[in-house]
Protein backbone atom coordinates (compact mmCIF):
# COMPACT_ATOMS: atom_id res chain seq x y z
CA UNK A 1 -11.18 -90.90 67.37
CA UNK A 2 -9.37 -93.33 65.41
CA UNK A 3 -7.44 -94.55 68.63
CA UNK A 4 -10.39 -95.17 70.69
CA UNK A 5 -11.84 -97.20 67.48
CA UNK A 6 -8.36 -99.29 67.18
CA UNK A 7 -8.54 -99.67 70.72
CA UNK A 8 -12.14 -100.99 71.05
CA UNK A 9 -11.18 -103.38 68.05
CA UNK A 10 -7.65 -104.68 70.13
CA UNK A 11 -9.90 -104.77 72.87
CA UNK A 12 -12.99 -107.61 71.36
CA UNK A 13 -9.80 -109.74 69.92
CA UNK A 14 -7.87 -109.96 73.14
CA UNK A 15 -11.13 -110.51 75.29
CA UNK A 16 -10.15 -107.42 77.36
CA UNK A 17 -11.79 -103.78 78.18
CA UNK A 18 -11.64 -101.25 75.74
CA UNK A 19 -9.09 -99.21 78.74
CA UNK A 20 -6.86 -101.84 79.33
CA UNK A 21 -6.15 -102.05 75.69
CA UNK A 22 -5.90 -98.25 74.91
CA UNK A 23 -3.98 -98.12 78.38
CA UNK A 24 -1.30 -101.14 77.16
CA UNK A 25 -1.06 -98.99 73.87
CA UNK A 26 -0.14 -95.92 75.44
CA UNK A 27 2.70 -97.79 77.31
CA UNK A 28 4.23 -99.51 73.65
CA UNK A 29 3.77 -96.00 72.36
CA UNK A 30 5.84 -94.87 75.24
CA UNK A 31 8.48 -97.12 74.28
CA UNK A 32 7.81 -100.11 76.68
CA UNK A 33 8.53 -103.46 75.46
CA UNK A 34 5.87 -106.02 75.65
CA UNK A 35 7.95 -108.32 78.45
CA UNK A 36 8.31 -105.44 80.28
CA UNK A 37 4.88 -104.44 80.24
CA UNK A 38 3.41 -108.26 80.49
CA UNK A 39 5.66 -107.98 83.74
CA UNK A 40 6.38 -104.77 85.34
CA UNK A 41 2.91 -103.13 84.36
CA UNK A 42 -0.39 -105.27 85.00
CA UNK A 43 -2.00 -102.88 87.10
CA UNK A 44 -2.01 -100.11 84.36
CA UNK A 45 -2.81 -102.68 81.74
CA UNK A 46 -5.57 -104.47 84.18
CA UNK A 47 -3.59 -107.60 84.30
CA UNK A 48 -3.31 -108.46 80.55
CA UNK A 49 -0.87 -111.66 79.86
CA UNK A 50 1.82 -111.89 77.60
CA UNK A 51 0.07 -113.69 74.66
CA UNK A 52 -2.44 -110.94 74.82
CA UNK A 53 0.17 -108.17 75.09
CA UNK A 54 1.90 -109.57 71.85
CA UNK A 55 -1.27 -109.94 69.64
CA UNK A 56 -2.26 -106.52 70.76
CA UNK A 57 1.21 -105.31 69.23
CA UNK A 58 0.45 -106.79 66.24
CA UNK A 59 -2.72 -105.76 65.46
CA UNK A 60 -1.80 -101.98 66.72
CA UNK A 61 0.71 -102.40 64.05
CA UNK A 62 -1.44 -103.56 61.09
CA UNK A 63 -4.53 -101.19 61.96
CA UNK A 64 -2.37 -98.58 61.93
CA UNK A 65 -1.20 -99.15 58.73
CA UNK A 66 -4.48 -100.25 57.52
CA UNK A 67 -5.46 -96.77 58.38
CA UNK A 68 -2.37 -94.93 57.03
CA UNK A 69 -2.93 -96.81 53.84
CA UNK A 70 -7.03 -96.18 53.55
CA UNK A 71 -5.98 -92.56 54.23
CA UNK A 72 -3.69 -92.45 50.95
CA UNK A 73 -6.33 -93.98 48.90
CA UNK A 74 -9.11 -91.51 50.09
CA UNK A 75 -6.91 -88.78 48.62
CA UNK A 76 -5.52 -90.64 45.42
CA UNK A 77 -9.28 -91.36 44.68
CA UNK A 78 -10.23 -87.82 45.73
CA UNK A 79 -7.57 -86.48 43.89
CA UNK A 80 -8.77 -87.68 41.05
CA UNK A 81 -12.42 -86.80 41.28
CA UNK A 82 -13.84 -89.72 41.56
CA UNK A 83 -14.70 -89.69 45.35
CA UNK A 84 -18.59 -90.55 46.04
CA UNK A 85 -20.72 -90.66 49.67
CA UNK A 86 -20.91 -94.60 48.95
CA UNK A 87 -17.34 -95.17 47.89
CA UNK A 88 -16.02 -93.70 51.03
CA UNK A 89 -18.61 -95.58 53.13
CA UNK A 90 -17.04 -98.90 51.66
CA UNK A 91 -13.45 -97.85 52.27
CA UNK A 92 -13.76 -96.70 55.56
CA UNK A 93 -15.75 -100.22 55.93
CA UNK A 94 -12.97 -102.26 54.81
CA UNK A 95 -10.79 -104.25 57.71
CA UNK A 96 -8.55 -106.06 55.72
CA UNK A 97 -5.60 -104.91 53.64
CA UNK A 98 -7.05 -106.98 50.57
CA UNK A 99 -9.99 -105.84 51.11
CA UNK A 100 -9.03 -102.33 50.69
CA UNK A 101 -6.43 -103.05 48.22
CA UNK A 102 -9.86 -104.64 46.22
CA UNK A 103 -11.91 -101.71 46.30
CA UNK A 104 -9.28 -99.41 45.41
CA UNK A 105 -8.39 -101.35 42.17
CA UNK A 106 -10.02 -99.68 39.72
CA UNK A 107 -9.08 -96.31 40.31
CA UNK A 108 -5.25 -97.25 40.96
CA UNK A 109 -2.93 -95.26 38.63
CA UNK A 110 -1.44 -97.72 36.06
CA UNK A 111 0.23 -98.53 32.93
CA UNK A 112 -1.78 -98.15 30.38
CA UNK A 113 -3.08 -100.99 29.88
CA UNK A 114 -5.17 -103.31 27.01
CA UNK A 115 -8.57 -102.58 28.48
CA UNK A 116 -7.53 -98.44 27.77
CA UNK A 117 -6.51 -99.03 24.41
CA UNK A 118 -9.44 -101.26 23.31
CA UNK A 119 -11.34 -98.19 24.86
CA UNK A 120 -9.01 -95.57 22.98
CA UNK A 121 -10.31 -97.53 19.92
CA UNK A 122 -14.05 -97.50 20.44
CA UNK A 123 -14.92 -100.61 21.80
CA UNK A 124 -16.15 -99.54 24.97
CA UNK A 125 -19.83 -99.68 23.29
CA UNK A 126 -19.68 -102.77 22.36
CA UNK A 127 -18.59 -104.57 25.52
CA UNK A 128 -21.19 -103.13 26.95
CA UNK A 129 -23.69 -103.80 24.41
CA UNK A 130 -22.63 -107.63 24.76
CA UNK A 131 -23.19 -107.38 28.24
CA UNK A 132 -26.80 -105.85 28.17
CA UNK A 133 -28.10 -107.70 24.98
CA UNK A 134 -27.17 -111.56 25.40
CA UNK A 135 -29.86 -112.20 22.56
CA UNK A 136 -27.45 -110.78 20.35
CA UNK A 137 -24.92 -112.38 18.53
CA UNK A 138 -21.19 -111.03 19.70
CA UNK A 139 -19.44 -111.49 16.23
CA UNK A 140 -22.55 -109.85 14.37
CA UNK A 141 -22.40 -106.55 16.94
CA UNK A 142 -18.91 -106.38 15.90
CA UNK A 143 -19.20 -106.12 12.47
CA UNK A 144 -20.23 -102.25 13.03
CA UNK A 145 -16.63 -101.59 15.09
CA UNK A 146 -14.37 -102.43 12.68
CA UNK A 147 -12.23 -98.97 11.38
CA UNK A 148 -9.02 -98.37 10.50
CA UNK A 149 -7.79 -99.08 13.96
CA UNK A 150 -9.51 -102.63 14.26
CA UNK A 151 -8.86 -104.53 11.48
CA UNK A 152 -11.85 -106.82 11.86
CA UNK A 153 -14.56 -108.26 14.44
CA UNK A 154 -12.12 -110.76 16.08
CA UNK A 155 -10.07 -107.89 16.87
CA UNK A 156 -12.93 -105.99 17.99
CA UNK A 157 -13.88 -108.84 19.86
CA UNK A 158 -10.55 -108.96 21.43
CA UNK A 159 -10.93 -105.36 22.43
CA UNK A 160 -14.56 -105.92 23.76
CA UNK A 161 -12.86 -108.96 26.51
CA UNK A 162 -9.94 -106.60 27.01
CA UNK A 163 -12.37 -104.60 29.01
CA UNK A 164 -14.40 -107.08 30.02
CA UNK A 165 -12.02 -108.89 31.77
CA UNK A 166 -11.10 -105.95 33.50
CA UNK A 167 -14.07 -104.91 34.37
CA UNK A 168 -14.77 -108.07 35.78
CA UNK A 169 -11.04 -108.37 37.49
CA UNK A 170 -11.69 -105.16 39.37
CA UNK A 171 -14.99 -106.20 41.05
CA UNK A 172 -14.17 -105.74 44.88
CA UNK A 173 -16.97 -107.68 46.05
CA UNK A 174 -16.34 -110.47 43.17
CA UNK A 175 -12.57 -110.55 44.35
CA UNK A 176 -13.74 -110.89 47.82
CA UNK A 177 -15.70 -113.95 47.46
CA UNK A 178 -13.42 -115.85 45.10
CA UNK A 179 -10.52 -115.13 47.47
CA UNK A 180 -12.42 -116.51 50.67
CA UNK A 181 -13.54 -119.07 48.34
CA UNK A 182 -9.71 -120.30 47.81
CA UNK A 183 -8.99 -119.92 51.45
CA UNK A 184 -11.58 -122.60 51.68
CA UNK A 185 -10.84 -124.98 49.06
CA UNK A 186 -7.57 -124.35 48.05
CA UNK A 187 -4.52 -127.01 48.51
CA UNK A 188 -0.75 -126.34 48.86
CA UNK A 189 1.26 -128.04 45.99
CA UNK A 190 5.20 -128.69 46.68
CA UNK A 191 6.97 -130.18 43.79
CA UNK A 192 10.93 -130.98 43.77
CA UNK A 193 12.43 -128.99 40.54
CA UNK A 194 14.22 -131.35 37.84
CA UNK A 195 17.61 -132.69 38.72
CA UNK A 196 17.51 -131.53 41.73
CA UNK A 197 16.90 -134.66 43.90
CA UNK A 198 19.73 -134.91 45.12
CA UNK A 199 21.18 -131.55 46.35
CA UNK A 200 17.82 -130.82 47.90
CA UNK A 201 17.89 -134.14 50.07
CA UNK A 202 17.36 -132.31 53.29
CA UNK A 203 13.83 -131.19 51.24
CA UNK A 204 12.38 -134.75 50.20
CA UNK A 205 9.48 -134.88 52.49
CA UNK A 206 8.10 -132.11 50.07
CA UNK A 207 9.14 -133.46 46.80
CA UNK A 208 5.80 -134.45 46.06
CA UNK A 209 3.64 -133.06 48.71
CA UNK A 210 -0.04 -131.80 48.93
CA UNK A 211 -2.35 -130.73 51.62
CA UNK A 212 -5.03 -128.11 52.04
CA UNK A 213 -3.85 -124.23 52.31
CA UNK A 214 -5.97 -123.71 55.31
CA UNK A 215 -4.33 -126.69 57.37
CA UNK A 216 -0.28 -125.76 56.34
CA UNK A 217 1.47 -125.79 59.93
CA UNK A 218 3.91 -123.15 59.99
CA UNK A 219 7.33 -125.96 60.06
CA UNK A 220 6.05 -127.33 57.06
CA UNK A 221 4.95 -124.14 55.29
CA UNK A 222 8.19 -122.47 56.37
CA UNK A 223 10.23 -125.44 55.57
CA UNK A 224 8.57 -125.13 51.40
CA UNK A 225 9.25 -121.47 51.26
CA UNK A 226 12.97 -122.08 52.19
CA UNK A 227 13.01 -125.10 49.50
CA UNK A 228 11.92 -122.67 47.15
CA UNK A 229 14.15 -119.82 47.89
CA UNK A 230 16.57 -122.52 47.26
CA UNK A 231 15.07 -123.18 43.99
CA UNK A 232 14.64 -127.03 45.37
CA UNK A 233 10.95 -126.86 45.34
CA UNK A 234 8.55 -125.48 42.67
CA UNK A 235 5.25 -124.29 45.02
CA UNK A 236 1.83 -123.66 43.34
CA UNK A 237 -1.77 -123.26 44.87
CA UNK A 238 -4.44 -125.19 43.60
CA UNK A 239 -8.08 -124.83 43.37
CA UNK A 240 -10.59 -127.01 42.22
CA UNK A 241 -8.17 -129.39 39.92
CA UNK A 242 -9.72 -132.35 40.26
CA UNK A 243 -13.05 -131.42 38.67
CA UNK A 244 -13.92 -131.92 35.70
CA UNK A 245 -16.68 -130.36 34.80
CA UNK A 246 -16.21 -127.85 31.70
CA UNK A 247 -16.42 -124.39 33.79
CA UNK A 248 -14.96 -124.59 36.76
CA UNK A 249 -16.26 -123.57 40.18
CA UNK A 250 -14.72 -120.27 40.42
CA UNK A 251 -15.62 -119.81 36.71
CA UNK A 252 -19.11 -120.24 37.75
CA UNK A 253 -18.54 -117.31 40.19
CA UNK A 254 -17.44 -114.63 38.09
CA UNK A 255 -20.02 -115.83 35.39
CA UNK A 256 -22.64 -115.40 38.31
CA UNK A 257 -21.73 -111.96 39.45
CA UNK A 258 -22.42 -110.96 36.23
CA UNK A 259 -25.81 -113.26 35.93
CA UNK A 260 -23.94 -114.75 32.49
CA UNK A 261 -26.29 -117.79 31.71
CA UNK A 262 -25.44 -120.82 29.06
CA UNK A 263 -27.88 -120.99 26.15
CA UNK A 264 -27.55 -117.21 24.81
CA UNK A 265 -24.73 -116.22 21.91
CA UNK A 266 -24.08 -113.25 24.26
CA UNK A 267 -23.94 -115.67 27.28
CA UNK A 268 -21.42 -118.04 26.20
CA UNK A 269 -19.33 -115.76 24.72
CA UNK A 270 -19.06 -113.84 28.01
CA UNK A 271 -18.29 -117.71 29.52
CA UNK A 272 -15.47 -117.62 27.48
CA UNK A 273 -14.82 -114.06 29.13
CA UNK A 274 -14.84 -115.39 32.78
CA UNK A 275 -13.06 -118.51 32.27
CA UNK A 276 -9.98 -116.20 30.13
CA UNK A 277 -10.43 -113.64 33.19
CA UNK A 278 -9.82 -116.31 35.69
CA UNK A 279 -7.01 -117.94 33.92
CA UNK A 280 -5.25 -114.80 33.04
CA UNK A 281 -5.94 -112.10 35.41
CA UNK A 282 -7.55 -113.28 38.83
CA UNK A 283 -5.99 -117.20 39.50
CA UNK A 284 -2.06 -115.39 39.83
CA UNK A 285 -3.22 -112.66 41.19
CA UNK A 286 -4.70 -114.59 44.32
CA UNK A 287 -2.60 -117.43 44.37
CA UNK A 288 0.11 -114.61 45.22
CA UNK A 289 -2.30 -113.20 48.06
CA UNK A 290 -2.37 -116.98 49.49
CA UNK A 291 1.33 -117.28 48.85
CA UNK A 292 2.21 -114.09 51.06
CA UNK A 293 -0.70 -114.93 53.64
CA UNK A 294 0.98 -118.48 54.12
CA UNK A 295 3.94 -117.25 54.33
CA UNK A 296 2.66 -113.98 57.52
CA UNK A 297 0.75 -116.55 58.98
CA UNK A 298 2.95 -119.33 59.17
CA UNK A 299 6.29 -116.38 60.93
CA UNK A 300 3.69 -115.26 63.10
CA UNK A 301 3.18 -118.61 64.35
CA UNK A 302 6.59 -119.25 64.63
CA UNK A 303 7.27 -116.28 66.60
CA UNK A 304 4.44 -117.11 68.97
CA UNK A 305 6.03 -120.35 69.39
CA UNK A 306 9.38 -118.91 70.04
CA UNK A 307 8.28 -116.86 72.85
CA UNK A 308 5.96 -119.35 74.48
CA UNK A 309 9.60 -121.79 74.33
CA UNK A 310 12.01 -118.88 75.55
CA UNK A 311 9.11 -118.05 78.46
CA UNK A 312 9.17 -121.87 79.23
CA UNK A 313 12.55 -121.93 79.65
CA UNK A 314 13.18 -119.07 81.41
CA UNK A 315 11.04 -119.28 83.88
CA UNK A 316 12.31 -123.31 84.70
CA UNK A 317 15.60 -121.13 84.72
């Protein structure tokens, strides 16, 4: 049952028993506040502390909707006709948000979008004829694509990375590792906006600040986000921008999935492919997931240090 499974999860986080978690859950779902439980209720919850009541909150919130959301893209992708054994394997695998959100990219209902049109227009063969023959000369193999609806081989070149670069920005597992990657390597940028020195005083220790993602307290990563929303501070994420080599590291990484080498006409065309993918589809797109995960991580620390301060005090009341 999925409870029991949420439960055992709560459970190996908060170093408890798989019954003192589902039994603390049944009391929240009662309507019990985590104080009162924390207090008024350690023998049904076998003693578990505040701290440990609160993360177990938490996480009963988010696997919840973890679940609620892995449900709706089970029957979207069913829907749709596209459910296989494997593909549900890997959702119901997934324990992240992103993670799921990653997998279920590709079959997502939207706009219609370059990558379709490029396809609409018969180019799907020849993307994939770059990818398989790297011997081959791109602008030669597009020579025999160009009709009335692509004027010539640059544009069916153009159509051929359209759906490339999708293809490539949809990879689950390639998402995956380039997002951990950035969680690793990537550094917090805070930069004061133009003219605005002066009315955003009460800002200036961020005016020119830098310091690794990963480390960002939650007072200073708070204290950037408000300077933004107060269009003081321009914020960016940065990855690898001190090297200087000609593909960068996360370049490398998409180029690698794809076992895209350097000395073949297909291969550094498809270079050119991964670095235009990174720049243009995948780099916002995860410097947004960083933004928002900076941003949960640093109110949930600030809660957590609310409550240990209001406990303090209290009980010196």
């Amino acid at each position: 049952m999925a409870s029991e499974r949420i439960a055992a999860i709560i459970a190996a986080e908060i170093a408890a028993r798989p019954e003192q978690a589902a039994a603390a859950i049944g009391l929240l779902d009662e309507g019990a506040t985590v104080p009162f439980v924390a207090r008024y209720r350690k023998e049904v919850t076998g003693g578990l502390d505040d701290t440990q009541l609160r993360l177990l909150a938490e996480r009963l919130a988010y696997l919840r909707e973890l679940d609620a959301r892995r449900d709706t893209i089970l029957g979207s992708i069913r829907e749709q006709g596209k459910l296989t054994e494997e593909l549900e394997t890997k959702i119901a695998a997934a324990v992240t948000k992103a993670e799921l959100e990653d997998i279920y990219l590709p079959y997502k209902p939207k706009r219609r979008t370059k990558a379709e049109i490029a396809r609409e227009r018969g180019l799907g063969p020849l993307a994939e004829a770059i990818l398989a023959d790297r011997a081959a000369v791109p602008a030669e193999l597009a020579l025999s694509y160009i009709s009335e609806q692509v004027a010539d081989a640059k544009a069916a070149l153009e159509g051929a990375r359209d759906i490339l670069s999708e293809q490539f920005a949809e990879n689950a597992d390639l998402v995956g590792k380039l997002r951990s990657y950035m969680k690793e390597r990537a550094f917090m940028r805070s930069r004061v906006v133009d003219g605005k020195q002066e009315a955003g005083a009460k800002f200036s220790d961020y005016f020119d600040h830098v310091e690794r993602w990963a480390n960002v307290p939650s007072h200073r990563a708070l204290a950037m986000l408000r300077g933004r929303n107060e269009e003081v501070l321009s914020l960016d994420i940065e990855v690898d921008a001190d090297d200087a080599s000609p593909v960068k590291p996360v370049e490398r990484m998409i180029a690698d999935a794809y076992a895209i080498g350097r000395q073949l006409p297909g291969d550094r065309w498809l270079m050119e492919v991964a670095g235009w993918t990174w720049r243009i589809k995948l780099s916002l797109h995860l410097t947004l997931d960083l933004m928002r995960d900076l941003r949960e991580r640093a109110e949930e620390e600030a809660i957590h240090v609310f409550a240990r301060n209001l406990k303090d005090l209290l009980l010196a009341a």
